[in-house]
N, C-alpha and C. Protein backbone atom coordinates (compact mmCIF):
# COMPACT_ATOMS: atom_id res chain seq x y z
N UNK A 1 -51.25 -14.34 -40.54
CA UNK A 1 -50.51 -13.72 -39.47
C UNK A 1 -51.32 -13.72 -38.17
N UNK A 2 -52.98 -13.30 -38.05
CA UNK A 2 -53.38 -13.44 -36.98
C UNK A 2 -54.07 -14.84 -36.40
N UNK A 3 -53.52 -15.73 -37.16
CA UNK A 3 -53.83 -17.09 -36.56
C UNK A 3 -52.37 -17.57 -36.03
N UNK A 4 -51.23 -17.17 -36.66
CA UNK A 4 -49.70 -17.22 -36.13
C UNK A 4 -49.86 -16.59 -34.66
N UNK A 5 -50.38 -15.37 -34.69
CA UNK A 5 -50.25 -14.81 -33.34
C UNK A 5 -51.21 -15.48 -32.24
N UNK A 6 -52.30 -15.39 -32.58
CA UNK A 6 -52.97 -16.93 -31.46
C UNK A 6 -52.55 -17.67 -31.26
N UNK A 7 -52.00 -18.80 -32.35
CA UNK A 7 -51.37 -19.21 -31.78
C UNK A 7 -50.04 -19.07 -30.54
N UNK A 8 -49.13 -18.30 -31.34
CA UNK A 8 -47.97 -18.22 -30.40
C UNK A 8 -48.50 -17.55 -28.67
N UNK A 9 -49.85 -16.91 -28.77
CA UNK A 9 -50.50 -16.22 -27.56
C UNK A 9 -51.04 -18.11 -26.15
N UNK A 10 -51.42 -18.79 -27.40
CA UNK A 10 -51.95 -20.39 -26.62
C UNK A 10 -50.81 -20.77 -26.16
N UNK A 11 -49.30 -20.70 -27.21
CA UNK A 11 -48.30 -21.65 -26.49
C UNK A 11 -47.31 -20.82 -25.10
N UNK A 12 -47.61 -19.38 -25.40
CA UNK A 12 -47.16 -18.92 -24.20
C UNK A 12 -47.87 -18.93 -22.91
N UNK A 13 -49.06 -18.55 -22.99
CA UNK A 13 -50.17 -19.42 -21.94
C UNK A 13 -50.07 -20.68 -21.34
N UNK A 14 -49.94 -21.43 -22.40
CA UNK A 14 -50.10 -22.78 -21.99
C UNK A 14 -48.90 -23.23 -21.28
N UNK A 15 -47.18 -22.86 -21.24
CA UNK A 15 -46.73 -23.17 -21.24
C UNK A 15 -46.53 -23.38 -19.23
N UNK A 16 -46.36 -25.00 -19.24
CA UNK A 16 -46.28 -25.60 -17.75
C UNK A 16 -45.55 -24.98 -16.88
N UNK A 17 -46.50 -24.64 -16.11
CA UNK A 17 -46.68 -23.84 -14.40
C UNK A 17 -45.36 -24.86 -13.95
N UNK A 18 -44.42 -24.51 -13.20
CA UNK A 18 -43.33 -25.29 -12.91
C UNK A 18 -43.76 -25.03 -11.05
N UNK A 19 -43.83 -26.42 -10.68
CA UNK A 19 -43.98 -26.09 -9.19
C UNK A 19 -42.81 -27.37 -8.55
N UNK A 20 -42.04 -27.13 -7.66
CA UNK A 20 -40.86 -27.40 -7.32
C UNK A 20 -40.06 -27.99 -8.58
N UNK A 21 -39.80 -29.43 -8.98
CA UNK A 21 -39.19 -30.01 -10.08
C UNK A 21 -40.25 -30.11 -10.87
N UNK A 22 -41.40 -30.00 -10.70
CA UNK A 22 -42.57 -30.87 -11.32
C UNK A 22 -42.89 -29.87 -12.19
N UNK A 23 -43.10 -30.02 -13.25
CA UNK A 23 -44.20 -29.17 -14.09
C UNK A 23 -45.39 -29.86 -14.46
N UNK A 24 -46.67 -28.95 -14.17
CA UNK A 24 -48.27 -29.39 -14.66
C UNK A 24 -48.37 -28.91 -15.60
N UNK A 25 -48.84 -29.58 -17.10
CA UNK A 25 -49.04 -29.63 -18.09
C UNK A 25 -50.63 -29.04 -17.81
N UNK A 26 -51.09 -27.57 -18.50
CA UNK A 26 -52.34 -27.11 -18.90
C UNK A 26 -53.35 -27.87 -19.96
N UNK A 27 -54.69 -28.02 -19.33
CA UNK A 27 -55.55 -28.37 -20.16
C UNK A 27 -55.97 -27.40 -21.44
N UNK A 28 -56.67 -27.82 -22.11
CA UNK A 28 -57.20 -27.29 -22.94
C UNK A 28 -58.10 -25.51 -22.65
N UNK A 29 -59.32 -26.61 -21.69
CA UNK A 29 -59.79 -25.92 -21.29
C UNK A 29 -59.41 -24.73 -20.33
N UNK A 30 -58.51 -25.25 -19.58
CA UNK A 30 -58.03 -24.19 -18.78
C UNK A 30 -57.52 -23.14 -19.62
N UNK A 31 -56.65 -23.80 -20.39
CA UNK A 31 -56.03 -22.44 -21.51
C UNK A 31 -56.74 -21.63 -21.70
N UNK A 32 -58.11 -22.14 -22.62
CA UNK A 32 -58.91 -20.98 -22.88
C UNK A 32 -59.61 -20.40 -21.84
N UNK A 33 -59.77 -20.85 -20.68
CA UNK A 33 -60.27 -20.01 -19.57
C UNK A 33 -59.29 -18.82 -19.44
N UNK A 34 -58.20 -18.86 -19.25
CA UNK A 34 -57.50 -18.12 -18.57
C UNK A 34 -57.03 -17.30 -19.93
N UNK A 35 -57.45 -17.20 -21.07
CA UNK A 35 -56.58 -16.87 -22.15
C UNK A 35 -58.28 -15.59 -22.02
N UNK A 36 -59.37 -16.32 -22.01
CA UNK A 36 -60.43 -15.14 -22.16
C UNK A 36 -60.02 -14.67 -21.11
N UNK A 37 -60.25 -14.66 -19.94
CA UNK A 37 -59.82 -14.02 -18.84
C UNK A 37 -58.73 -12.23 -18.64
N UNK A 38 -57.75 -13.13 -19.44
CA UNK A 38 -56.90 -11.89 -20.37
C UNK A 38 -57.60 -11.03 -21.23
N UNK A 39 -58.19 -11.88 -22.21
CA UNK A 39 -58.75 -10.92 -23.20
C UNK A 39 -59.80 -9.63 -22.29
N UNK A 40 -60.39 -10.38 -21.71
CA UNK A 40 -61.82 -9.27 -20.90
C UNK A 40 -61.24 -7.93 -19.97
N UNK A 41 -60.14 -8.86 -19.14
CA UNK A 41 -59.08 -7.68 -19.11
C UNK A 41 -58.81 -6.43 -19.75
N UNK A 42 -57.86 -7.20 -20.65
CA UNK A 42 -57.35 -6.17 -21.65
C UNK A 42 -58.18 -5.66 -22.47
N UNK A 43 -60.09 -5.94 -22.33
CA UNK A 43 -61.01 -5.23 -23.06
C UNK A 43 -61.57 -4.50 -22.24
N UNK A 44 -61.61 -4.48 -21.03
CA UNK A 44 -61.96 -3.64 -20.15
C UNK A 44 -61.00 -2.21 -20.24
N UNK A 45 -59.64 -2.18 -20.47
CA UNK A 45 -58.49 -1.28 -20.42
C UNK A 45 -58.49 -0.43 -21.59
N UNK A 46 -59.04 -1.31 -23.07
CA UNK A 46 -58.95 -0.72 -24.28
C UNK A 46 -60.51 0.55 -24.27
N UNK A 47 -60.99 0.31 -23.53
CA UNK A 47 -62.59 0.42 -23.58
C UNK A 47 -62.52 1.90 -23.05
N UNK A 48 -61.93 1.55 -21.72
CA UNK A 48 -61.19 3.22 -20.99
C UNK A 48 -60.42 4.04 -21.72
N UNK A 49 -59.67 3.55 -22.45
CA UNK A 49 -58.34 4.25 -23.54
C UNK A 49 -59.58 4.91 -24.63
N UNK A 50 -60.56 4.13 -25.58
CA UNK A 50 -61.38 4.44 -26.76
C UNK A 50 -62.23 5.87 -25.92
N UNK A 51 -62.42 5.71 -24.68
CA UNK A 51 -63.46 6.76 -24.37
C UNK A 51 -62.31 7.85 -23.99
N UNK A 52 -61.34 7.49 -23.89
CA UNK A 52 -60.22 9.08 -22.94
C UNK A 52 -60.12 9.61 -24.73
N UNK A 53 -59.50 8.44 -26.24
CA UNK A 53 -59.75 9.15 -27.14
C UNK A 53 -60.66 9.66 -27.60
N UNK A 54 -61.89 9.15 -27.43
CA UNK A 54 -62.75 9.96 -27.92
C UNK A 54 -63.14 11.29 -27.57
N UNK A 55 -63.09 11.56 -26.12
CA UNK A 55 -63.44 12.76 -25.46
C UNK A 55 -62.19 14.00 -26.17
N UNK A 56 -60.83 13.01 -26.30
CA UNK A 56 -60.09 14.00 -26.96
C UNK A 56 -60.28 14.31 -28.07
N UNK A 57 -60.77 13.50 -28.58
CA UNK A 57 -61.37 14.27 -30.30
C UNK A 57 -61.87 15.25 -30.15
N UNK A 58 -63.22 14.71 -29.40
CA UNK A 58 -63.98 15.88 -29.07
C UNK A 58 -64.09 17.55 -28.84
N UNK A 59 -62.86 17.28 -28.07
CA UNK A 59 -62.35 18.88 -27.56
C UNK A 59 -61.67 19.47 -28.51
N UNK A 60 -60.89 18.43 -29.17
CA UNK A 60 -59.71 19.26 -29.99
C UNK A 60 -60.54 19.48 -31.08
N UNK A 61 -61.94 19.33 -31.90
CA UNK A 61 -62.75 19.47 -32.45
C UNK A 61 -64.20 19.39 -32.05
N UNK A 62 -65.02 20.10 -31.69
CA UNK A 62 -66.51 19.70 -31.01
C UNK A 62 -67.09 19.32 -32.16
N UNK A 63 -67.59 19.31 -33.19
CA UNK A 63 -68.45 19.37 -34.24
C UNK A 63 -67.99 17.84 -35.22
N UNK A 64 -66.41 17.56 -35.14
CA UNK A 64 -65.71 16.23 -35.52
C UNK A 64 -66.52 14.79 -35.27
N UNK A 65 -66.92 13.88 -36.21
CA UNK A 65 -67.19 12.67 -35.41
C UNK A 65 -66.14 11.86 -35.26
N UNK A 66 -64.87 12.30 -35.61
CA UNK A 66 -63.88 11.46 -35.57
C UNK A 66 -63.68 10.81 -34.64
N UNK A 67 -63.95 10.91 -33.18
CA UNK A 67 -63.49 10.26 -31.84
C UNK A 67 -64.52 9.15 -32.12
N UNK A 68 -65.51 9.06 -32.73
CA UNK A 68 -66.79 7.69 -32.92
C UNK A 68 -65.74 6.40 -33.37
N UNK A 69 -64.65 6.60 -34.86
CA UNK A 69 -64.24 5.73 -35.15
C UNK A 69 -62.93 5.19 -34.80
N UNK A 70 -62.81 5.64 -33.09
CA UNK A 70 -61.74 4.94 -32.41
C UNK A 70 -61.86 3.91 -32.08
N UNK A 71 -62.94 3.42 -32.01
CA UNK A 71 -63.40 1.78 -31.85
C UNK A 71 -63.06 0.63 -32.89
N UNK A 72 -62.54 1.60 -34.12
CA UNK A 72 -62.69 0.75 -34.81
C UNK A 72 -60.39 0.41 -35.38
N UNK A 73 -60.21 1.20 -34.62
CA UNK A 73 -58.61 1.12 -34.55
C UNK A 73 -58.09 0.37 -33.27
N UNK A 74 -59.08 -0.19 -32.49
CA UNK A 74 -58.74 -1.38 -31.07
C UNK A 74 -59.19 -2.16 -31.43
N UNK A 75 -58.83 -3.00 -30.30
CA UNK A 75 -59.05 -4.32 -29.93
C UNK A 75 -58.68 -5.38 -30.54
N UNK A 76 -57.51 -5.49 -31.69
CA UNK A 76 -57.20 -6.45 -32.39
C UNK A 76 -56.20 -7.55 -31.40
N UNK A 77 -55.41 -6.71 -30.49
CA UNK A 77 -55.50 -7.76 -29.35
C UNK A 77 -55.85 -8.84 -28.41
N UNK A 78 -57.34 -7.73 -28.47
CA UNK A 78 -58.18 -8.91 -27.41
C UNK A 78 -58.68 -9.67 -28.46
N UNK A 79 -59.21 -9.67 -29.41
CA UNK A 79 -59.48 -10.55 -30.50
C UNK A 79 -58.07 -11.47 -30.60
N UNK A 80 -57.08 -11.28 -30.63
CA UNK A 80 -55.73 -12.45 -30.79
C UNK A 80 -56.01 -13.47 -29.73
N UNK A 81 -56.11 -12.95 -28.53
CA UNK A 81 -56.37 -13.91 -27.00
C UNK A 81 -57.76 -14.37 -27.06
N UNK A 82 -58.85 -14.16 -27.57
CA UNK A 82 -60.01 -14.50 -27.84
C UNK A 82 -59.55 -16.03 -29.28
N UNK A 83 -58.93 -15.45 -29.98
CA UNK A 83 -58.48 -16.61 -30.97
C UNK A 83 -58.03 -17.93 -30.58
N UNK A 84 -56.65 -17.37 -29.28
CA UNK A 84 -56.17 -18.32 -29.21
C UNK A 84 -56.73 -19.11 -28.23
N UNK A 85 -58.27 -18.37 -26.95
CA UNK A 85 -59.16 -19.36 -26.58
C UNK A 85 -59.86 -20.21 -27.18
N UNK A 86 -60.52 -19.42 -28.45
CA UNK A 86 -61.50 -20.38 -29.15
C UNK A 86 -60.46 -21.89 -29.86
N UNK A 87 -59.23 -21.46 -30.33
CA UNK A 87 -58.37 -22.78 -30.66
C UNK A 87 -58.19 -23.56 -29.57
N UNK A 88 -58.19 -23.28 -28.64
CA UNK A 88 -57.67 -24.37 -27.58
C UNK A 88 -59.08 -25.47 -26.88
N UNK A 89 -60.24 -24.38 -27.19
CA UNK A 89 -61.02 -24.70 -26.95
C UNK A 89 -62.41 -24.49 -27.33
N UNK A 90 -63.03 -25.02 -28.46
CA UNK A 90 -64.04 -23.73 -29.10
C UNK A 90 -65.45 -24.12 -28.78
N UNK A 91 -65.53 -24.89 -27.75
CA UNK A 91 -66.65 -24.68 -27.07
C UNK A 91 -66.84 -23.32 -25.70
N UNK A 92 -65.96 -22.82 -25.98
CA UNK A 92 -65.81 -21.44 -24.71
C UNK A 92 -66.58 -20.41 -25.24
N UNK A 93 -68.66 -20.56 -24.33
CA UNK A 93 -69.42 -19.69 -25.31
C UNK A 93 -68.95 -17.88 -24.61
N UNK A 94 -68.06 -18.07 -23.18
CA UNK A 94 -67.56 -16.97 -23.20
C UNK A 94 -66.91 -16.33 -23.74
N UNK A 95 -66.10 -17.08 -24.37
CA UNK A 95 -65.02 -16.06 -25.33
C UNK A 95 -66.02 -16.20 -26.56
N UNK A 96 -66.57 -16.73 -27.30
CA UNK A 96 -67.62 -16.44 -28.54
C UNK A 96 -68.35 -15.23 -27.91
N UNK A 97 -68.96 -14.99 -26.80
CA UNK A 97 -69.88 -13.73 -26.77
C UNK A 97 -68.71 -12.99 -26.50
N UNK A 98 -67.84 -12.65 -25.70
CA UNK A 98 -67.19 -11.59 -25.78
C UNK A 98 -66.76 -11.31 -27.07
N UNK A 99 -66.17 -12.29 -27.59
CA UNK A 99 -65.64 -11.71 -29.51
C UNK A 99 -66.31 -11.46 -30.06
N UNK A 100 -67.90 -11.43 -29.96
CA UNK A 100 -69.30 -10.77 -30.55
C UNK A 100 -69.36 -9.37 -30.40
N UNK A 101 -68.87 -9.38 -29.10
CA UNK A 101 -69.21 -7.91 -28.76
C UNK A 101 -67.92 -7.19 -29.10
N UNK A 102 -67.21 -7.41 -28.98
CA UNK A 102 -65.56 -6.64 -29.41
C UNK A 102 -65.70 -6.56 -30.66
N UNK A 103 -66.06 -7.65 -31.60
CA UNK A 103 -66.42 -7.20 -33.39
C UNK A 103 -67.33 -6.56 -33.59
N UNK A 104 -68.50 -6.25 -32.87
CA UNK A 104 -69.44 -5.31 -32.96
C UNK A 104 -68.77 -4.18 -32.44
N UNK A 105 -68.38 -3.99 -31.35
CA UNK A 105 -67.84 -2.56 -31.27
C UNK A 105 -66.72 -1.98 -32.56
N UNK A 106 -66.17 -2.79 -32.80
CA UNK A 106 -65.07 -2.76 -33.55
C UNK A 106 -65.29 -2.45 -34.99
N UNK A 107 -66.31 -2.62 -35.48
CA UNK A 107 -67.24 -2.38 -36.33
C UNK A 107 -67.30 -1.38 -36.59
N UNK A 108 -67.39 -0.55 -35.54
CA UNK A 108 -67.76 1.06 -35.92
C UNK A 108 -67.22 2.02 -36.31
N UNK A 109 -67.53 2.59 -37.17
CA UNK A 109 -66.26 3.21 -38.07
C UNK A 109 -66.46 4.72 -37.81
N UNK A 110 -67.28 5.34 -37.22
CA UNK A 110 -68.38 6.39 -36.62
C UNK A 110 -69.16 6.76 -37.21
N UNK A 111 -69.69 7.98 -37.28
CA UNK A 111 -70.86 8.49 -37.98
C UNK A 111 -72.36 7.37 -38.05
N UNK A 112 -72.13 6.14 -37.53
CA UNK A 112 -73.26 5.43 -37.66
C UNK A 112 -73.05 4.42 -38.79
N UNK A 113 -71.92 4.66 -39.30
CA UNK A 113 -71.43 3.47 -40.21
C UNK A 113 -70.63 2.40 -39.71
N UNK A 114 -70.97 1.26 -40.34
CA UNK A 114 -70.18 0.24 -39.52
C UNK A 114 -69.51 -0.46 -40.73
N UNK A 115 -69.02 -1.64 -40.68
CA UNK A 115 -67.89 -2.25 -41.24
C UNK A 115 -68.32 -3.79 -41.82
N UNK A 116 -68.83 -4.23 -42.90
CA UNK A 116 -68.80 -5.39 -42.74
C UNK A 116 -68.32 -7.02 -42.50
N UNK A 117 -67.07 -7.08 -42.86
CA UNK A 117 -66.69 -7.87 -42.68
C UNK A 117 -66.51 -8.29 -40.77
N UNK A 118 -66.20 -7.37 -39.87
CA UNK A 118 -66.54 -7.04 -38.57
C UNK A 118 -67.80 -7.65 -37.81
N UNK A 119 -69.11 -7.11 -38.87
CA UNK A 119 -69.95 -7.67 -38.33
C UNK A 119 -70.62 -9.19 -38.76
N UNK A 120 -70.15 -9.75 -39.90
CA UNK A 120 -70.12 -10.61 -40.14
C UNK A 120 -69.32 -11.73 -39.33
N UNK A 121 -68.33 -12.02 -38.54
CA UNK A 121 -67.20 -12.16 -37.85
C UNK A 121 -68.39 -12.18 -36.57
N UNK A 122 -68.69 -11.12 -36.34
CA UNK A 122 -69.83 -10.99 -34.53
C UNK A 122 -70.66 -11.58 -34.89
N UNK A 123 -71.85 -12.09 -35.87
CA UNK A 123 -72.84 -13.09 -35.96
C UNK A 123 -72.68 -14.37 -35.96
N UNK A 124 -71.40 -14.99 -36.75
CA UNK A 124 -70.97 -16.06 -36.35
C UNK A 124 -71.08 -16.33 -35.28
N UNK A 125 -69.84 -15.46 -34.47
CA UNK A 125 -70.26 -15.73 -33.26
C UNK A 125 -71.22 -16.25 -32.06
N UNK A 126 -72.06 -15.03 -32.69
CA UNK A 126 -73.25 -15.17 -31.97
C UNK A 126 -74.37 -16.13 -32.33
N UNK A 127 -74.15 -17.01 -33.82
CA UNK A 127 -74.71 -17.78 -34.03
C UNK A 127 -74.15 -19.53 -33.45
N UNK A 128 -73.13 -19.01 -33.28
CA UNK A 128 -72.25 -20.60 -32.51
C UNK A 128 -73.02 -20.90 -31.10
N UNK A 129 -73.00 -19.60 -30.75
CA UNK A 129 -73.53 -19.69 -29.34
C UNK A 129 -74.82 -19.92 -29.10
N UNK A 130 -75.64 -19.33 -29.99
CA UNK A 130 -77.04 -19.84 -29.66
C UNK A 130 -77.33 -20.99 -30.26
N UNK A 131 -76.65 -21.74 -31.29
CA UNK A 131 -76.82 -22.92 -32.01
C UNK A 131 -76.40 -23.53 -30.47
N UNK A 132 -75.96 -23.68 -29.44
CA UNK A 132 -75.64 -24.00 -28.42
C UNK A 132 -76.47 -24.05 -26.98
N UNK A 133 -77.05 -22.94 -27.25
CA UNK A 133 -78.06 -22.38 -26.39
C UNK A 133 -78.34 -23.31 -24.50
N UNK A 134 -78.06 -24.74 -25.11
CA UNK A 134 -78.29 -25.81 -23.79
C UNK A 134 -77.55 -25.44 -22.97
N UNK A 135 -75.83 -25.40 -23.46
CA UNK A 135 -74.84 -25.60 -22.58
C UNK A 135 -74.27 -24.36 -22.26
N UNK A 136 -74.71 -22.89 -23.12
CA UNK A 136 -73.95 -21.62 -23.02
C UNK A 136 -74.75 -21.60 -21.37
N UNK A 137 -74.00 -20.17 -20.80
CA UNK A 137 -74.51 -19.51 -19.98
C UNK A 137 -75.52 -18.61 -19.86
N UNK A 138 -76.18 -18.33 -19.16
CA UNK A 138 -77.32 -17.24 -19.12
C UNK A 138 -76.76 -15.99 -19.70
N UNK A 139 -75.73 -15.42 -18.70
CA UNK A 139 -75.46 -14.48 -19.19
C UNK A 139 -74.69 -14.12 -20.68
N UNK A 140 -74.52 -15.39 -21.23
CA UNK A 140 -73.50 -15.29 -22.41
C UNK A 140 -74.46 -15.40 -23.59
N UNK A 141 -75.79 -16.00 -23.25
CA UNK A 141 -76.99 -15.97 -23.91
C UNK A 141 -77.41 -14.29 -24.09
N UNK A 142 -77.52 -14.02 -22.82
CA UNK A 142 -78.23 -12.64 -22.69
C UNK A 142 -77.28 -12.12 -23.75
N UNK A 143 -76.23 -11.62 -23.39
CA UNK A 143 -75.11 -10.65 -24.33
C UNK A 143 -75.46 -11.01 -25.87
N UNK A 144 -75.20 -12.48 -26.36
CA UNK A 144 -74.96 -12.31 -27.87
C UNK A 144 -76.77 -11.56 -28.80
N UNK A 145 -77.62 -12.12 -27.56
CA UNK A 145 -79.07 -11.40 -28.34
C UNK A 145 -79.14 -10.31 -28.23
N UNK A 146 -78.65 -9.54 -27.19
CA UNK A 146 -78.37 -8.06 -27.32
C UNK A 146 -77.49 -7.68 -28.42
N UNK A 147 -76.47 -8.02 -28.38
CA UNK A 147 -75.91 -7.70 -30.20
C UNK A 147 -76.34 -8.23 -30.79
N UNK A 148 -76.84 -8.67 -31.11
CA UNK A 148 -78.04 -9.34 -32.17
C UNK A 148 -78.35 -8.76 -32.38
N UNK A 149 -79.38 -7.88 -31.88
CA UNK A 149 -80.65 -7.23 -31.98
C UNK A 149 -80.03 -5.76 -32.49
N UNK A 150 -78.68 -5.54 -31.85
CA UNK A 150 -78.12 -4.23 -32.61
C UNK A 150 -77.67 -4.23 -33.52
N UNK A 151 -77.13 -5.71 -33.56
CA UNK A 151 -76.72 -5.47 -35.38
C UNK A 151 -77.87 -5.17 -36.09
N UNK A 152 -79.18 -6.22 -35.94
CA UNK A 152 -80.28 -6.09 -36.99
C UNK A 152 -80.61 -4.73 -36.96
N UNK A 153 -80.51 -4.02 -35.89
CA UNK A 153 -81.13 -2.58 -36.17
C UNK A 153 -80.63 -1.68 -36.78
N UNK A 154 -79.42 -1.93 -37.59
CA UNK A 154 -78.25 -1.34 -38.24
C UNK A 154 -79.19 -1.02 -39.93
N UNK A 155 -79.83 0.11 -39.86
CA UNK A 155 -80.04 -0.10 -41.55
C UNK A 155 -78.98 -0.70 -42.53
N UNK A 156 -79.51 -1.14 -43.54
CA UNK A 156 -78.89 -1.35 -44.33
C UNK A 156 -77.57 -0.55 -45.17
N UNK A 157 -77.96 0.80 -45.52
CA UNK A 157 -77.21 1.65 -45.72
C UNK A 157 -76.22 1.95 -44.80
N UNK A 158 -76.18 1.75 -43.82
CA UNK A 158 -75.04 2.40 -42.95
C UNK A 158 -73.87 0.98 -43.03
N UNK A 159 -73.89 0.43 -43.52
CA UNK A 159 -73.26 -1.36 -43.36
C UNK A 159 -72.07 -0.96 -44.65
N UNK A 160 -70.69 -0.47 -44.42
CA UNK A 160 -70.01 -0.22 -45.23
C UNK A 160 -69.14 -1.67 -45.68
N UNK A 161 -69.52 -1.37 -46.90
CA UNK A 161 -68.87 -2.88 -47.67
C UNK A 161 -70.30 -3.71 -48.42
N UNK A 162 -69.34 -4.75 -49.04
CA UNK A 162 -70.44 -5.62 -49.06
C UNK A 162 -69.81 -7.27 -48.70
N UNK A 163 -70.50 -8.70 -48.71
CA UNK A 163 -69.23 -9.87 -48.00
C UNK A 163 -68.54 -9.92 -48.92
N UNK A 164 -68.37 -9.83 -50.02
CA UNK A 164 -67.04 -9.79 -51.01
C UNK A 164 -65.68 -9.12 -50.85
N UNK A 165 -66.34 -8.44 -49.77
CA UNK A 165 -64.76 -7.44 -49.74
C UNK A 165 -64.31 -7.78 -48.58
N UNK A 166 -64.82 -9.22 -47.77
CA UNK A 166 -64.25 -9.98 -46.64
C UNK A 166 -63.62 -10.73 -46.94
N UNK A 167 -62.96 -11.03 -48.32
CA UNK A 167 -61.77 -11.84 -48.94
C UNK A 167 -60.52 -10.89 -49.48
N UNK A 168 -59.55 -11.96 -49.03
CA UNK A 168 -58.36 -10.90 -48.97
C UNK A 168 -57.79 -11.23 -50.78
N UNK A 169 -56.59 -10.98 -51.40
CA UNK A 169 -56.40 -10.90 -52.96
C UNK A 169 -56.56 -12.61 -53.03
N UNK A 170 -55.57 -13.56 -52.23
CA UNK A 170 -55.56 -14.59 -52.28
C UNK A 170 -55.88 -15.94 -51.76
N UNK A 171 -57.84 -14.93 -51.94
CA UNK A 171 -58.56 -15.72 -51.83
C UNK A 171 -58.84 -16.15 -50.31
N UNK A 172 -58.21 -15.76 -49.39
CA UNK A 172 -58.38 -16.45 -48.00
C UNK A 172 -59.13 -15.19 -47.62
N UNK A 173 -60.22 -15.64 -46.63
CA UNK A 173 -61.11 -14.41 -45.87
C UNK A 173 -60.11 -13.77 -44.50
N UNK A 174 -60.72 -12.91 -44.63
CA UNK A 174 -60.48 -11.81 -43.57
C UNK A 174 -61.03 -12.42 -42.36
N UNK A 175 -60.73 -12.20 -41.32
CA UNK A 175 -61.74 -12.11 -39.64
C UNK A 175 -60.68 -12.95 -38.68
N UNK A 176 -61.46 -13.54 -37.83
CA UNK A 176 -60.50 -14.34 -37.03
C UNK A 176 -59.87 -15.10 -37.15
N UNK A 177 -59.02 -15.67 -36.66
CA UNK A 177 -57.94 -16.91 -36.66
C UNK A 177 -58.94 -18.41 -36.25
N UNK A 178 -60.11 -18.13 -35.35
CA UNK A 178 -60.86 -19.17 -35.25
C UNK A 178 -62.00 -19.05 -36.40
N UNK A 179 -62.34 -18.29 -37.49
CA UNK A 179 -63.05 -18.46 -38.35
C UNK A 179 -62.40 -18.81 -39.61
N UNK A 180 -61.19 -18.01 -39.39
CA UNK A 180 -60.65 -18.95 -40.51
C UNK A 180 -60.22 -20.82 -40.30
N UNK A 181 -60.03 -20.39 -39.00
CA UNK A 181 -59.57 -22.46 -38.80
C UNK A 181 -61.06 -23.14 -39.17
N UNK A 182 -62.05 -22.53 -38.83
CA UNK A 182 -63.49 -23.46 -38.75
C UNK A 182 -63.51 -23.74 -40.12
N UNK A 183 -63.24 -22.55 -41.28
CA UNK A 183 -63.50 -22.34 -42.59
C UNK A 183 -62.51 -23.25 -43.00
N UNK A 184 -61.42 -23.40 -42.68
CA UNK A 184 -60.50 -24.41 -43.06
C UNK A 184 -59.80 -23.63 -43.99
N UNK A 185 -59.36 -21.84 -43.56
CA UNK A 185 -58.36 -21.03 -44.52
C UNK A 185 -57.40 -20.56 -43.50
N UNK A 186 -56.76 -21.53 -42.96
CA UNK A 186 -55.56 -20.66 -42.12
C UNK A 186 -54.61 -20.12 -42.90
């Protein structure tokens, strides 16, 4: 289902800019430019929403960590538009570091526990990109070693799950629509 929805997110994107009779047919690349573009957007918006819930947890309980694991009920959106960049184009090390960091946040389930299959999903990531390292950007470099470095600092114990439970009954894994295409389990 969430490789259906990337998709259908690429073909509405993509679909040709009509300028007088003429329509221009979208590149690849452009797609996924403009498809992360959206996503960072709409992760910038979810980001404001997770902190207005959390503060409301907060109040309506002070002592609750419940407002921690609102992070982990977003962003499956921007991850869809992040999908349907990396399909159109999966050399885009921007949308790989941003989907690093959205599965790392996303991860968090609160209390200091996180999620594994989530963070498994953000290392990829972040391993595409530095397996890349020539052609990424500085700043897209900078970002994925910073989550890097937070995942590793994640004791062990706090890492809820184990990778076995990143497969769904029939056999196909859990995570993105571009990890499952790489894996070859759409």
């Amino acid at each position: 289902m969430k490789r259906l929805a990337a998709l259908a997110l690429a073909a509405m994107i993509a679909m040709p800019a009509v300028a007088g009779d003429q329509a221009k047919a979208m590149s690849g690349e452009e797609l996924s430019r403009r498809a992360t573009a959206l996503a960072a957007e709409l992760y910038e918006q979810e980001k404001k929403i997770a902190a207005k819930l959390r503060k409301a947890a907060e109040q309506h309980s002070p002592d609750a960590a419940g407002g921690e694991a609102v992070e982990s009920m977003l962003y499956d959106d921007v991850l869809n538009l992040l999908d349907a960049a990396l399909l159109a184009d999966k050399d885009n090390f921007h949308a790989h570091a941003l989907a690093a960091e959205v599965l790392f946040r996303k991860s968090n389930q609160g209390e200091g526990v996180y999620e594994i299959c989530s963070l498994l999903d953000a290392e990829e990531q972040i391993d595409y990109v530095l397996a890349n390292a020539e052609t990424a950007e500085k700043l897209d470099l900078e970002s994925v070693k910073r989550i890097k470095k937070a995942i590793d600092a994640i004791p062990e114990d706090r890492i809820a799950g184990d990778e076995g439970d990143c497969e769904e009954k029939d056999g196909k894994e859990k995570g993105t629509a571009w990890r499952q295409e790489r894996r070859g389990t759409p």
